[in-house]
N, C-alpha and C. Protein backbone atom coordinates (compact mmCIF):
# COMPACT_ATOMS: atom_id res chain seq x y z
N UNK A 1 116.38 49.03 92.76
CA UNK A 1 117.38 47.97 92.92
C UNK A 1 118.38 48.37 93.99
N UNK A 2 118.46 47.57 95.24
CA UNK A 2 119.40 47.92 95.98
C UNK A 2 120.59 48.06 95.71
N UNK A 3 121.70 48.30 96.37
CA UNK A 3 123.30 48.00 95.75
C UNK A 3 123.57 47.04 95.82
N UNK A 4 123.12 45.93 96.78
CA UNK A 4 123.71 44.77 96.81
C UNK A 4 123.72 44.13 95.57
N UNK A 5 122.20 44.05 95.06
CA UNK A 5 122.15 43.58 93.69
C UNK A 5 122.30 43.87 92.61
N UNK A 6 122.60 45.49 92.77
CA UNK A 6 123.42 46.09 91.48
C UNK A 6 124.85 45.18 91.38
N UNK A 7 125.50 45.32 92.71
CA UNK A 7 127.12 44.53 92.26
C UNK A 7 126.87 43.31 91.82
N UNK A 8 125.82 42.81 92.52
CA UNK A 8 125.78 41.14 92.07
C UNK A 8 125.49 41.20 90.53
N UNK A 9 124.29 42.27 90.05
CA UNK A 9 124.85 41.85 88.75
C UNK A 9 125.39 42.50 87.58
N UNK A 10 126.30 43.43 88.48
CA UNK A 10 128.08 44.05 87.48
C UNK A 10 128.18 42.07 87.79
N UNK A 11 128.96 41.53 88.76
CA UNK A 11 129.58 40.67 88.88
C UNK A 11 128.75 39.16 87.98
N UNK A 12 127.85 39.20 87.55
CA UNK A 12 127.23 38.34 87.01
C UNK A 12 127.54 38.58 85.29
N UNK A 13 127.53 39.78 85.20
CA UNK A 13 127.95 40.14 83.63
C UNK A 13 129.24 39.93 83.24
N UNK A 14 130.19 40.08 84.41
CA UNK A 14 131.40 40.33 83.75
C UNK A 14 132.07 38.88 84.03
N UNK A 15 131.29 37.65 84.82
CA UNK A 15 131.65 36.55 84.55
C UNK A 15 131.15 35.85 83.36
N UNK A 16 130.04 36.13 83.51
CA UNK A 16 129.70 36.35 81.34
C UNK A 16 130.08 36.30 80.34
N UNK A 17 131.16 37.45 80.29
CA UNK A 17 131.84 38.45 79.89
C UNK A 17 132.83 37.52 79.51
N UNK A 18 133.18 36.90 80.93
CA UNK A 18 134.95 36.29 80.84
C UNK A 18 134.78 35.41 80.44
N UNK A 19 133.58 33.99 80.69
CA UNK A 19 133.27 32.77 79.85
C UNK A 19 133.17 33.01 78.34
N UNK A 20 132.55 34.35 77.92
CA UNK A 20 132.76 34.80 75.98
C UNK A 20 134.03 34.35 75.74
N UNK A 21 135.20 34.87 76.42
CA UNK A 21 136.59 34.69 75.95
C UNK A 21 137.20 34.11 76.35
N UNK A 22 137.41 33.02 77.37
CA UNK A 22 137.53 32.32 77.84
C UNK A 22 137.36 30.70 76.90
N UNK A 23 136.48 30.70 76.82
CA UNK A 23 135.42 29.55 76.23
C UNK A 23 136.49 29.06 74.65
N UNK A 24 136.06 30.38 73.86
CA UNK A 24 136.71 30.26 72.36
C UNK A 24 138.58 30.26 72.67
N UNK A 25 139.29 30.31 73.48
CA UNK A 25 140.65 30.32 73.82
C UNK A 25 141.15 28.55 74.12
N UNK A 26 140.16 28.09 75.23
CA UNK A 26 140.27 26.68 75.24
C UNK A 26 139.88 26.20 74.34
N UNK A 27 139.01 26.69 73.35
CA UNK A 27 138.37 25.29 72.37
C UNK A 27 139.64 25.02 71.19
N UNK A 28 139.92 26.74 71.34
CA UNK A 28 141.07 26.71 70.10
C UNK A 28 142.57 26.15 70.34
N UNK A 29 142.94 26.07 71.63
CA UNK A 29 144.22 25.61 72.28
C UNK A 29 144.14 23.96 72.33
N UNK A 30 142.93 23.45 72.61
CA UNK A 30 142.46 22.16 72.81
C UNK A 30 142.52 21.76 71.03
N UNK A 31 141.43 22.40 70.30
CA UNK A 31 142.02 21.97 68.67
C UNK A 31 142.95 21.83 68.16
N UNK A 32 143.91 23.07 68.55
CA UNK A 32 145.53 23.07 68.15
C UNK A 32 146.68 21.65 68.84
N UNK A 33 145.90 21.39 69.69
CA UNK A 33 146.70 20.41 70.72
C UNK A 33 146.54 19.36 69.89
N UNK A 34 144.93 19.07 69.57
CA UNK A 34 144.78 17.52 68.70
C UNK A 34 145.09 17.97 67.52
N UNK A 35 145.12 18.67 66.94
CA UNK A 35 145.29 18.40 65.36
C UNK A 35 146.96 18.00 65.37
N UNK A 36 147.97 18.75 66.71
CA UNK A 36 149.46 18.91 66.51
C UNK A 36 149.61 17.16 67.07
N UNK A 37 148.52 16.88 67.52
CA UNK A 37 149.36 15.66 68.16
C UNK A 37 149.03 14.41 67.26
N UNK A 38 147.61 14.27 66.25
CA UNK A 38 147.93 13.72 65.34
C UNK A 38 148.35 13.93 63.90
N UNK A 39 148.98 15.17 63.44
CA UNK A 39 149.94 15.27 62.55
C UNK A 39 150.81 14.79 62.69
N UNK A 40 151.35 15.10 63.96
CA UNK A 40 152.60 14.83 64.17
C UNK A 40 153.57 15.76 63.24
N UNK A 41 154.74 15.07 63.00
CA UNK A 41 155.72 15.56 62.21
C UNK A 41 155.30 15.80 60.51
N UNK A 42 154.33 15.37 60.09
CA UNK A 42 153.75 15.39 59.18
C UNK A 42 153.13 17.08 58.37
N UNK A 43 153.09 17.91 59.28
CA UNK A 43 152.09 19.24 59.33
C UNK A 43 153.01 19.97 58.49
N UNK A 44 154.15 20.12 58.70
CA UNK A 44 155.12 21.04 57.51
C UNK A 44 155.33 20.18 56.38
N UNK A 45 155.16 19.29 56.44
CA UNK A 45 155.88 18.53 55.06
C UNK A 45 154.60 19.02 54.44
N UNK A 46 153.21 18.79 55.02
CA UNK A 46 151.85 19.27 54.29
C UNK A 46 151.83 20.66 53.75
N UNK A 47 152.94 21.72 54.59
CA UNK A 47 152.75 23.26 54.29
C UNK A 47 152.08 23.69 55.35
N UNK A 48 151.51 23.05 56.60
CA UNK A 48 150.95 23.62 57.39
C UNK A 48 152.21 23.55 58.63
N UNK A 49 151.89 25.30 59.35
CA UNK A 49 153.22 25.62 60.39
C UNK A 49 152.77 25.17 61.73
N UNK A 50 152.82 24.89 62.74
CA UNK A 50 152.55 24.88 63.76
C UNK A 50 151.74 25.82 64.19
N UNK A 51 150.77 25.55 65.37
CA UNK A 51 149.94 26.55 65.72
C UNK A 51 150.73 26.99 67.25
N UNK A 52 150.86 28.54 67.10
CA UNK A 52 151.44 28.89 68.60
C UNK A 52 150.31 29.60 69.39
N UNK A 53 150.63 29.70 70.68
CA UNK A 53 149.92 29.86 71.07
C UNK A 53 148.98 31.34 71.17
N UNK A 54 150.06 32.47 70.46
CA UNK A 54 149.80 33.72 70.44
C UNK A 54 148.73 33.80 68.83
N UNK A 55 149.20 32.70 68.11
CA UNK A 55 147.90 32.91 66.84
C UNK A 55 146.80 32.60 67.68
N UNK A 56 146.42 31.37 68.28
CA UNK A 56 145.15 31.10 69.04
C UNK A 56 144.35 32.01 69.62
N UNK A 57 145.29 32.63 70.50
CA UNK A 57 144.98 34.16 71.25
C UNK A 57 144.43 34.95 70.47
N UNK A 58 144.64 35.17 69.25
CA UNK A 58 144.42 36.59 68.66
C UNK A 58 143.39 35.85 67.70
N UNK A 59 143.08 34.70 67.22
CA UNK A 59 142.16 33.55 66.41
C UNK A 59 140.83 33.97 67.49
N UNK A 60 141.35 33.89 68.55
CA UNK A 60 139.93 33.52 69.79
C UNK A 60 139.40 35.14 69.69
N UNK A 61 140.49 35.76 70.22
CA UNK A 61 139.65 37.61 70.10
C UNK A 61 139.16 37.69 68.88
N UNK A 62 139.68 37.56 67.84
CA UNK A 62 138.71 38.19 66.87
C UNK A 62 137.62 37.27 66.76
N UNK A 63 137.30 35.88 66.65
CA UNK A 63 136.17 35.45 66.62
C UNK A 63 135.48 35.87 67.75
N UNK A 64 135.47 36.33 68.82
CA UNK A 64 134.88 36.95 69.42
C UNK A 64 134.54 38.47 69.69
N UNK A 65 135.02 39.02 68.80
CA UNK A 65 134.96 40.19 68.10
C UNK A 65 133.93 40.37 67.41
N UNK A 66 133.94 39.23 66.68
CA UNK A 66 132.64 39.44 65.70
C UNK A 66 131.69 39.21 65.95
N UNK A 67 131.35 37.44 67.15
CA UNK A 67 130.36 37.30 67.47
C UNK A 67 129.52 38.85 68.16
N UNK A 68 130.19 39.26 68.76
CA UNK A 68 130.07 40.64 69.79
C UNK A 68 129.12 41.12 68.37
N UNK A 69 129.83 41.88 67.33
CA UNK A 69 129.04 42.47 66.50
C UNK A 69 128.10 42.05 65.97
N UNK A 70 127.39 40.72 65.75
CA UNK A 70 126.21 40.08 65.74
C UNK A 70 125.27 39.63 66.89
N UNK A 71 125.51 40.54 67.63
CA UNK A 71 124.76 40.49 68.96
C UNK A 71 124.67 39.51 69.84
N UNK A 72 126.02 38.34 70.07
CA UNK A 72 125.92 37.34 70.52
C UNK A 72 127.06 37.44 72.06
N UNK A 73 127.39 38.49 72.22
CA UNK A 73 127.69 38.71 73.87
C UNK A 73 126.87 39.82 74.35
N UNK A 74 126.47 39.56 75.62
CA UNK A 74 125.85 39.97 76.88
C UNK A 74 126.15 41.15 77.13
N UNK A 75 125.57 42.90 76.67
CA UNK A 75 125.94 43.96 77.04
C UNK A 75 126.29 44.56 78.45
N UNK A 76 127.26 45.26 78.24
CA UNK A 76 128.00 45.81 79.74
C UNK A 76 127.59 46.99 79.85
N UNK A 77 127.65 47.45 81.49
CA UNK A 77 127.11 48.55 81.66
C UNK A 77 128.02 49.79 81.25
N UNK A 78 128.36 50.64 80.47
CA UNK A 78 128.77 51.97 80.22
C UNK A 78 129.79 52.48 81.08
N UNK A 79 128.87 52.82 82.34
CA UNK A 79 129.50 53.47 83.76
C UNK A 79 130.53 53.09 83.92
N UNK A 80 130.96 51.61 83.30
CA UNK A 80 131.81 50.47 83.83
C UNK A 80 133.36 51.31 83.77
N UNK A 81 132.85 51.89 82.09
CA UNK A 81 134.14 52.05 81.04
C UNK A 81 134.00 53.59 80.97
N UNK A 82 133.06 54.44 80.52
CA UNK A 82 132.55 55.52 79.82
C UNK A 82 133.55 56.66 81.48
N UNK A 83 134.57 57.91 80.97
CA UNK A 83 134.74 58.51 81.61
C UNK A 83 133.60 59.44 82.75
N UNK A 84 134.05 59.58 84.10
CA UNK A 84 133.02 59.78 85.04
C UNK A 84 132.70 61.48 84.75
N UNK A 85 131.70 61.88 84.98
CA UNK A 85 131.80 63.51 84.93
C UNK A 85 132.72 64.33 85.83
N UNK A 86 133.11 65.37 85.50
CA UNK A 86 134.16 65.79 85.78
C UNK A 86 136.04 65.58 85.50
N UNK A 87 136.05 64.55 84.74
CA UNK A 87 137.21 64.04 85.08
C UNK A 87 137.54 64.36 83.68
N UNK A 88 139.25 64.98 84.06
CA UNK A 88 139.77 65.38 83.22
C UNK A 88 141.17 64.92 83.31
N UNK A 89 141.81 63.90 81.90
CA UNK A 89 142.66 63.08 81.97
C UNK A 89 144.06 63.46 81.95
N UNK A 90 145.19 62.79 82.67
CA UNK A 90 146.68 63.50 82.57
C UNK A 90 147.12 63.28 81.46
N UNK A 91 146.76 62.19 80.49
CA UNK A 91 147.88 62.74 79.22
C UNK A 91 146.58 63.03 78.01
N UNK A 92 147.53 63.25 77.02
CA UNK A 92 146.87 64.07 75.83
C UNK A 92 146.81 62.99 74.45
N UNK A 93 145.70 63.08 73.96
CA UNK A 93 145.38 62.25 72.90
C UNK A 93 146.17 63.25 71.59
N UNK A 94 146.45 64.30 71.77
CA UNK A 94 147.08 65.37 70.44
C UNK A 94 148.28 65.86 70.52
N UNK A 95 148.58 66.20 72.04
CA UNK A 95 150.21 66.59 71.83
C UNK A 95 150.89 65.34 72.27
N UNK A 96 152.27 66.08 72.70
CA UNK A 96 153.21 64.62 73.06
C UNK A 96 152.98 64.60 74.82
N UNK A 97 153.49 63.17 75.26
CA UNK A 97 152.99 62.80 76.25
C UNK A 97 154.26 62.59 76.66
N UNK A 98 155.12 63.10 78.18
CA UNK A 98 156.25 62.54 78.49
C UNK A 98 156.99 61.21 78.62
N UNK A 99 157.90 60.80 77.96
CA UNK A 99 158.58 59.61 77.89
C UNK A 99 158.82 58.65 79.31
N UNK A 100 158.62 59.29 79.89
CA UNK A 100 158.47 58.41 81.40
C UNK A 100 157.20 57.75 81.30
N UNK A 101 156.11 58.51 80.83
CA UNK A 101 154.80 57.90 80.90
C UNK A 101 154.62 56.97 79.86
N UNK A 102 155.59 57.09 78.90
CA UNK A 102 155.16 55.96 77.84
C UNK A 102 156.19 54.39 78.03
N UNK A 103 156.88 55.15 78.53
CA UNK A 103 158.10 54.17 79.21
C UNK A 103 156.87 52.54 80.36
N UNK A 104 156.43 53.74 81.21
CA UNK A 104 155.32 53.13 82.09
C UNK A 104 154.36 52.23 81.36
N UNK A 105 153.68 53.21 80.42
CA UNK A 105 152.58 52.24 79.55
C UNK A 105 153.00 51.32 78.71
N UNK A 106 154.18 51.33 78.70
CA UNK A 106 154.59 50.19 77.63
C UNK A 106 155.06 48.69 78.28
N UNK A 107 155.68 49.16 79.83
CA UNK A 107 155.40 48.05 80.53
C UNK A 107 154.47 47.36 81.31
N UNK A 108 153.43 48.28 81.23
CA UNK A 108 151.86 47.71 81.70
C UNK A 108 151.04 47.24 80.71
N UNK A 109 151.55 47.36 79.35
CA UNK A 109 151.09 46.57 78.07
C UNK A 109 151.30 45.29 78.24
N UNK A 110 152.66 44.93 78.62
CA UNK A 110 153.15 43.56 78.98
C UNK A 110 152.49 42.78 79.90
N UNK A 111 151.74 43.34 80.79
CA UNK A 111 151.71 42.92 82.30
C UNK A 111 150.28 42.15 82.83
N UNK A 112 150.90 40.57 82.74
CA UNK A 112 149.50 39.49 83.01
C UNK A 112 148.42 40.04 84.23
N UNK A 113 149.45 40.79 84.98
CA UNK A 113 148.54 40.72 86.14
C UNK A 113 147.55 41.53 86.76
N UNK A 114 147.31 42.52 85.52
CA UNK A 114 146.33 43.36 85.72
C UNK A 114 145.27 42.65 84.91
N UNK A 115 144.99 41.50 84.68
CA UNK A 115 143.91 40.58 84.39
C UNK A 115 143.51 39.55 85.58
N UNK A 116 142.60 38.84 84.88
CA UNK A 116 141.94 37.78 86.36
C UNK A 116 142.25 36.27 85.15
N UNK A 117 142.59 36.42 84.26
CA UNK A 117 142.73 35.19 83.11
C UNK A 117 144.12 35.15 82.63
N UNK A 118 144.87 36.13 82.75
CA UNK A 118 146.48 35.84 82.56
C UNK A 118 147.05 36.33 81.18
N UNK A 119 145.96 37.22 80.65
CA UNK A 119 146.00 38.10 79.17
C UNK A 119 146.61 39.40 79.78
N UNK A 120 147.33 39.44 78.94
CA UNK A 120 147.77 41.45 79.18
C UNK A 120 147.24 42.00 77.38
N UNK A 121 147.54 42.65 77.22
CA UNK A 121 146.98 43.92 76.08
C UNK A 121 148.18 43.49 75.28
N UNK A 122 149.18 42.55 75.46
CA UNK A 122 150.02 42.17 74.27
C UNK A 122 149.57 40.45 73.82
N UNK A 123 148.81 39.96 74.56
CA UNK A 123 147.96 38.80 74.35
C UNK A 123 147.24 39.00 73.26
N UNK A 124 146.41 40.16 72.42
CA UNK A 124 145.87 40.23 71.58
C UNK A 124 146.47 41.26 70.66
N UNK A 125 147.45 42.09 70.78
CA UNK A 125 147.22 42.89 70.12
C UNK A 125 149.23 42.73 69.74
N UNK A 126 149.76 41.82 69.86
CA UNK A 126 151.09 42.18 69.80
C UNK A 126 151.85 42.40 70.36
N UNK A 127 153.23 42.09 70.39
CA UNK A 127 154.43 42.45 70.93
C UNK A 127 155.56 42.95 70.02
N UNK A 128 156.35 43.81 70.90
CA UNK A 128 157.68 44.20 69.97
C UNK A 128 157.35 45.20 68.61
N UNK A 129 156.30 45.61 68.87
CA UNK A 129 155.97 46.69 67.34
C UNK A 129 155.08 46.12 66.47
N UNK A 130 154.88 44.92 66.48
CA UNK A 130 153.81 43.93 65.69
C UNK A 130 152.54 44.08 66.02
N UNK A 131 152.10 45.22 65.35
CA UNK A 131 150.38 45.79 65.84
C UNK A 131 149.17 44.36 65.29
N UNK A 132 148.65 43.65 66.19
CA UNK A 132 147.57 43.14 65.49
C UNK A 132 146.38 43.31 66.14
N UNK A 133 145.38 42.58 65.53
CA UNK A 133 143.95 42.79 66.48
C UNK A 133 143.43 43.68 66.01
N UNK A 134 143.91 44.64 65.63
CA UNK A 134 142.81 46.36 65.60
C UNK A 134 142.20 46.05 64.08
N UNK A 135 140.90 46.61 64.17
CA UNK A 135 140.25 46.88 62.84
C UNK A 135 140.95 48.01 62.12
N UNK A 136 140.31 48.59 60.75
CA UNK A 136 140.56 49.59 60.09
C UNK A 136 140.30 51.33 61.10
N UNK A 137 139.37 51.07 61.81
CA UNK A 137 138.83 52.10 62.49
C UNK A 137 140.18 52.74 63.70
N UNK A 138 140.88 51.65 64.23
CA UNK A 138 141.93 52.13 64.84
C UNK A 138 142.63 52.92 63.96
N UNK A 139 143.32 53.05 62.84
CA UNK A 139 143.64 54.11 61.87
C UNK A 139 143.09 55.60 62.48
N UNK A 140 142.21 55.99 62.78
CA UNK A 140 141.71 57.16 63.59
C UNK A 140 142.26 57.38 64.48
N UNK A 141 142.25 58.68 64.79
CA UNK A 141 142.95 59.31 65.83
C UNK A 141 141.54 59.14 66.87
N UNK A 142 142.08 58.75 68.59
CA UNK A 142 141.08 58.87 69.20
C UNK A 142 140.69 60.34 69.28
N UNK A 143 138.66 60.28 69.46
CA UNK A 143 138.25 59.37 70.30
C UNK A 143 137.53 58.61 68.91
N UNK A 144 137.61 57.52 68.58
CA UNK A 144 137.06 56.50 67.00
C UNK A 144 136.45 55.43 67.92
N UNK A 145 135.94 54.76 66.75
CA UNK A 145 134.61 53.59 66.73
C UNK A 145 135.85 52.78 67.39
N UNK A 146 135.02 52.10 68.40
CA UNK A 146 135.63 50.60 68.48
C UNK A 146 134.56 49.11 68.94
N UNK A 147 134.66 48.19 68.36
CA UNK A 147 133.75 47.22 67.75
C UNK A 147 133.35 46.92 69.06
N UNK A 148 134.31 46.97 70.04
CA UNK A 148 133.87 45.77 71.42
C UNK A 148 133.27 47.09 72.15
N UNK A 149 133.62 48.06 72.37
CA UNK A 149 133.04 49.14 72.87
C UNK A 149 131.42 49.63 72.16
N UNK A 150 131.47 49.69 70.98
CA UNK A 150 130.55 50.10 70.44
C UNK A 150 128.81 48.81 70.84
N UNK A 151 130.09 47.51 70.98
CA UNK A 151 128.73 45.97 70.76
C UNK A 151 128.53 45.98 72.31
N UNK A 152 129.86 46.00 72.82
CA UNK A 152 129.14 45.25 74.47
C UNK A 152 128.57 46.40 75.15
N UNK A 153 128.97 47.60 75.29
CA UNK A 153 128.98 48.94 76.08
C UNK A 153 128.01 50.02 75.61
N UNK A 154 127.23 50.14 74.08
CA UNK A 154 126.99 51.00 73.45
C UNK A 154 127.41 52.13 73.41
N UNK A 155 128.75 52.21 72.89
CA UNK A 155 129.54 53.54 73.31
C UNK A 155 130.11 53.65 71.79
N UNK A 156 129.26 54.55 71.00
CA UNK A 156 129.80 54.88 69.51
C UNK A 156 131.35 55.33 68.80
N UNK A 157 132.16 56.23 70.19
CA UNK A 157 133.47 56.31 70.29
C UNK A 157 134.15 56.00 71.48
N UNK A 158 135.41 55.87 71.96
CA UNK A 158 135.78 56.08 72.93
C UNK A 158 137.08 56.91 72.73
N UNK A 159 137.72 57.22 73.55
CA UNK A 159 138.81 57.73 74.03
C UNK A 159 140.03 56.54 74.00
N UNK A 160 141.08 56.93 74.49
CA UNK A 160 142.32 55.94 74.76
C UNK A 160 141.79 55.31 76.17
N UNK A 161 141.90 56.12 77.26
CA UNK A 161 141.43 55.40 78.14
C UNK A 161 140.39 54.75 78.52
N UNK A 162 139.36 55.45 78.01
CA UNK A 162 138.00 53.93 77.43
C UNK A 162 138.09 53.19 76.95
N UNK A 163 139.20 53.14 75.91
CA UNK A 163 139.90 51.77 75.46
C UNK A 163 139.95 51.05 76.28
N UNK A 164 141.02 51.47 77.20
CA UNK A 164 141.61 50.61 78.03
C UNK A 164 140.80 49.86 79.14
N UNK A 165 140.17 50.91 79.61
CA UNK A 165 138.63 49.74 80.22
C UNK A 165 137.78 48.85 79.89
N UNK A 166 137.19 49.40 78.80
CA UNK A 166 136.81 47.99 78.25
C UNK A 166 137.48 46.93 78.13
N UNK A 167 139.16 46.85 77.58
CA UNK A 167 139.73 46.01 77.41
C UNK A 167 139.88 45.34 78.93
N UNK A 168 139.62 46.04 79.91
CA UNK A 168 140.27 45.61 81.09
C UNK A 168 139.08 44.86 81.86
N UNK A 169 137.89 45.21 81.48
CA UNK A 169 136.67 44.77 81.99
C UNK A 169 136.22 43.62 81.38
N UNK A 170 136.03 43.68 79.61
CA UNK A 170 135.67 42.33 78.48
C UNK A 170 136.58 41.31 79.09
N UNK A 171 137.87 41.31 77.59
CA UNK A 171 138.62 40.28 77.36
C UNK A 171 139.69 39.78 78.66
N UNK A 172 140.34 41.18 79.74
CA UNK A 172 140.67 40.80 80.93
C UNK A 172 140.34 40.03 82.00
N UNK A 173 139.05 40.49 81.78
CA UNK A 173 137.75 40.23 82.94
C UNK A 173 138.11 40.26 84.32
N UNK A 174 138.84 42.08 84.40
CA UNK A 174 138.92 42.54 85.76
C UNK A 174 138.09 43.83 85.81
N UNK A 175 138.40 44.28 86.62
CA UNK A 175 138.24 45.52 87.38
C UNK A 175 138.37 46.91 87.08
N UNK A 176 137.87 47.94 86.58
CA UNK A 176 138.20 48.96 85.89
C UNK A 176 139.39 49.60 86.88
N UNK A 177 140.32 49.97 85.39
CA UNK A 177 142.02 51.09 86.74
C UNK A 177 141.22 52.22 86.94
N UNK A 178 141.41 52.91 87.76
CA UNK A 178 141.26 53.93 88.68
C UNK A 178 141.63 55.22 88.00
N UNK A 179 140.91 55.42 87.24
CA UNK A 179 140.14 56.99 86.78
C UNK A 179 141.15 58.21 87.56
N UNK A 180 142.27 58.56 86.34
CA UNK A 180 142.97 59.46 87.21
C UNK A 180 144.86 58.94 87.42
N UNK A 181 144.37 57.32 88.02
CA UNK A 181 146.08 56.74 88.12
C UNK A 181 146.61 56.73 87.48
N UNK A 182 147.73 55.75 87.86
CA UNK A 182 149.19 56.51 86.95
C UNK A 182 148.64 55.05 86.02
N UNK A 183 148.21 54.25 86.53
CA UNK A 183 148.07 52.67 85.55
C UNK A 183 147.48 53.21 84.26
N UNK A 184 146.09 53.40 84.37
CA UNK A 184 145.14 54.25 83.32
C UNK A 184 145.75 55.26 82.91
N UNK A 185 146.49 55.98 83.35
CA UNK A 185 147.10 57.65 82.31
C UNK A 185 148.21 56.83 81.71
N UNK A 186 148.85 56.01 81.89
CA UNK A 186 150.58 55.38 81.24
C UNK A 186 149.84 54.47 80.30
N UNK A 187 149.00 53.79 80.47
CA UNK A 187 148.65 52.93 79.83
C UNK A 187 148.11 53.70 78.53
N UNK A 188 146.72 54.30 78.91
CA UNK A 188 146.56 55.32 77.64
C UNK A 188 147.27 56.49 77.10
N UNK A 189 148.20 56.87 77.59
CA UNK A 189 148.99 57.37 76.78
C UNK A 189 149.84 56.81 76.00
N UNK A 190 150.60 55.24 76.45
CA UNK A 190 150.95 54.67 75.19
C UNK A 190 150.09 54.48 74.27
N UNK A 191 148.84 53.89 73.70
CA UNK A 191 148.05 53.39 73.52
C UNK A 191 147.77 54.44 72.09
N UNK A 192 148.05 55.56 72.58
CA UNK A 192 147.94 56.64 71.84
C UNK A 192 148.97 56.80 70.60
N UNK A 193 150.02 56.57 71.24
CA UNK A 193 151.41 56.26 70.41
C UNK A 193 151.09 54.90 69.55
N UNK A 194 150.30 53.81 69.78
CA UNK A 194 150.12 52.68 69.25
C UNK A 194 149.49 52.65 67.70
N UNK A 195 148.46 54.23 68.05
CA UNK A 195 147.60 54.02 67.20
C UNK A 195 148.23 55.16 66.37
N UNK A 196 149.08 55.80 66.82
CA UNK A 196 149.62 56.57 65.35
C UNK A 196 150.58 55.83 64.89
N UNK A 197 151.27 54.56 65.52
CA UNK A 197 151.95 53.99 64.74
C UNK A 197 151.29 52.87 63.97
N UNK A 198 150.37 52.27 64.12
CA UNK A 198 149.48 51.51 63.48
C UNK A 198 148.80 52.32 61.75
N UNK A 199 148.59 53.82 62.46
CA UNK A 199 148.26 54.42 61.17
C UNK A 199 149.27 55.24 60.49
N UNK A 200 150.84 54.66 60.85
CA UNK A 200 151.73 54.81 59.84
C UNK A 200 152.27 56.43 60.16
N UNK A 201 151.84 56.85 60.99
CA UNK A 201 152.35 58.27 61.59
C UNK A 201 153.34 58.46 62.72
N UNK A 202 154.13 59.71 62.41
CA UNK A 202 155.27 59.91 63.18
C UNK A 202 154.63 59.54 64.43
N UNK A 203 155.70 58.91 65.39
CA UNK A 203 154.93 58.58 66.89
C UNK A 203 156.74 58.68 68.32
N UNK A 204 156.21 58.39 69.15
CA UNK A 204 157.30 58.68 69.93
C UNK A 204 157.41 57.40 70.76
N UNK A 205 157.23 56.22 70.22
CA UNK A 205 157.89 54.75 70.51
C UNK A 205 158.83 54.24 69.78
């Protein structure tokens, strides 16, 4: 296979990729739209709250979460996500990681624009300390199972920063960060802090 058509089809998968999540986000924003517009004022008096748009978000990932685990998205190539040989990462999944760097990753958690769809990593997973999205398996200290890694990538564990690629490659549907940068080391080093606070352990956020 030449290269040409290797990229063509990275680039064929990961538009794939982005129609999986993509797809279930409009159907659910479009449902929420009609059901709110003929309730009307009616929906609380019923007991039902309004749908915002951050439940939808996190409604759409996990149903696509699962489809993933019943074999119903299009596997990604590994290489995409899976650390390169040789490479050895700046922060630490066990000790503490300097507060500048988490300072960093916590504002690249926020940040639409390291996507091609307008999701950042607080689109699914929370803002302000409100951990959602993660299975039971996040409870683990990396490197642990993770569902979208394990279904689309065949990658039985990952790391923090394999996290973050996949996330950045699937549900983003961009471009893997650069193996080494400060984006990928800040990012997974918060990420790290996320998941000991998710599993209820001292953390430094």
């Amino acid at each position: 296979m030449s290269q040409h058509d290797d990229k063509r089809r990275r680039l064929l998968g990961r538009l794939s990729r982005q129609f999986a999540y993509t797809a279930p986000v409009l159907a659910l924003v479009a449902g929420g739209a009609a059901l709110q517009a003929t309730a009307g004022n009616t929906s609380t008096e019923a007991g039902f709250a309004p749908v915002s748009e951050a439940a939808l978000l996190l409604a759409s990932s996990n149903a696509v979460a699962e489809g993933e685990a019943e074999g119903e998205a299009e596997a990604g190539s590994s290489a995409e996500v899976r650390r390169p040989d040789g490479y050895t990462p700046d922060y630490s999944e066990t000790d503490e990681n300097p507060q500048e760097l988490l300072a960093r990753g916590e504002e690249l958690y926020y940040d639409t624009s390291l996507s091609t769809n307008g999701l950042s990593c607080a689109s699914c997973h929370g803002s302000d300390g409100d951990d959602v999205g993660y299975k039971a398996t996040f409870e683990q200290p990396f490197p642990h199972q993770v569902a979208m890694a394990s279904s689309q990538f065949g990658m039985p564990e990952v790391h923090a920063d394999e996290m973050v690629q996949v996330c950045m490659v699937a549900p983003m549907a961009a471009e893997p960060l650069e193996w080494g940068g400060e984006k990928l080391t800040s990012l997974a080093a918060y990420m790290v802090e996320v998941q000991k606070r998710f599993a209820g352990e001292p953390h430094d956020l």
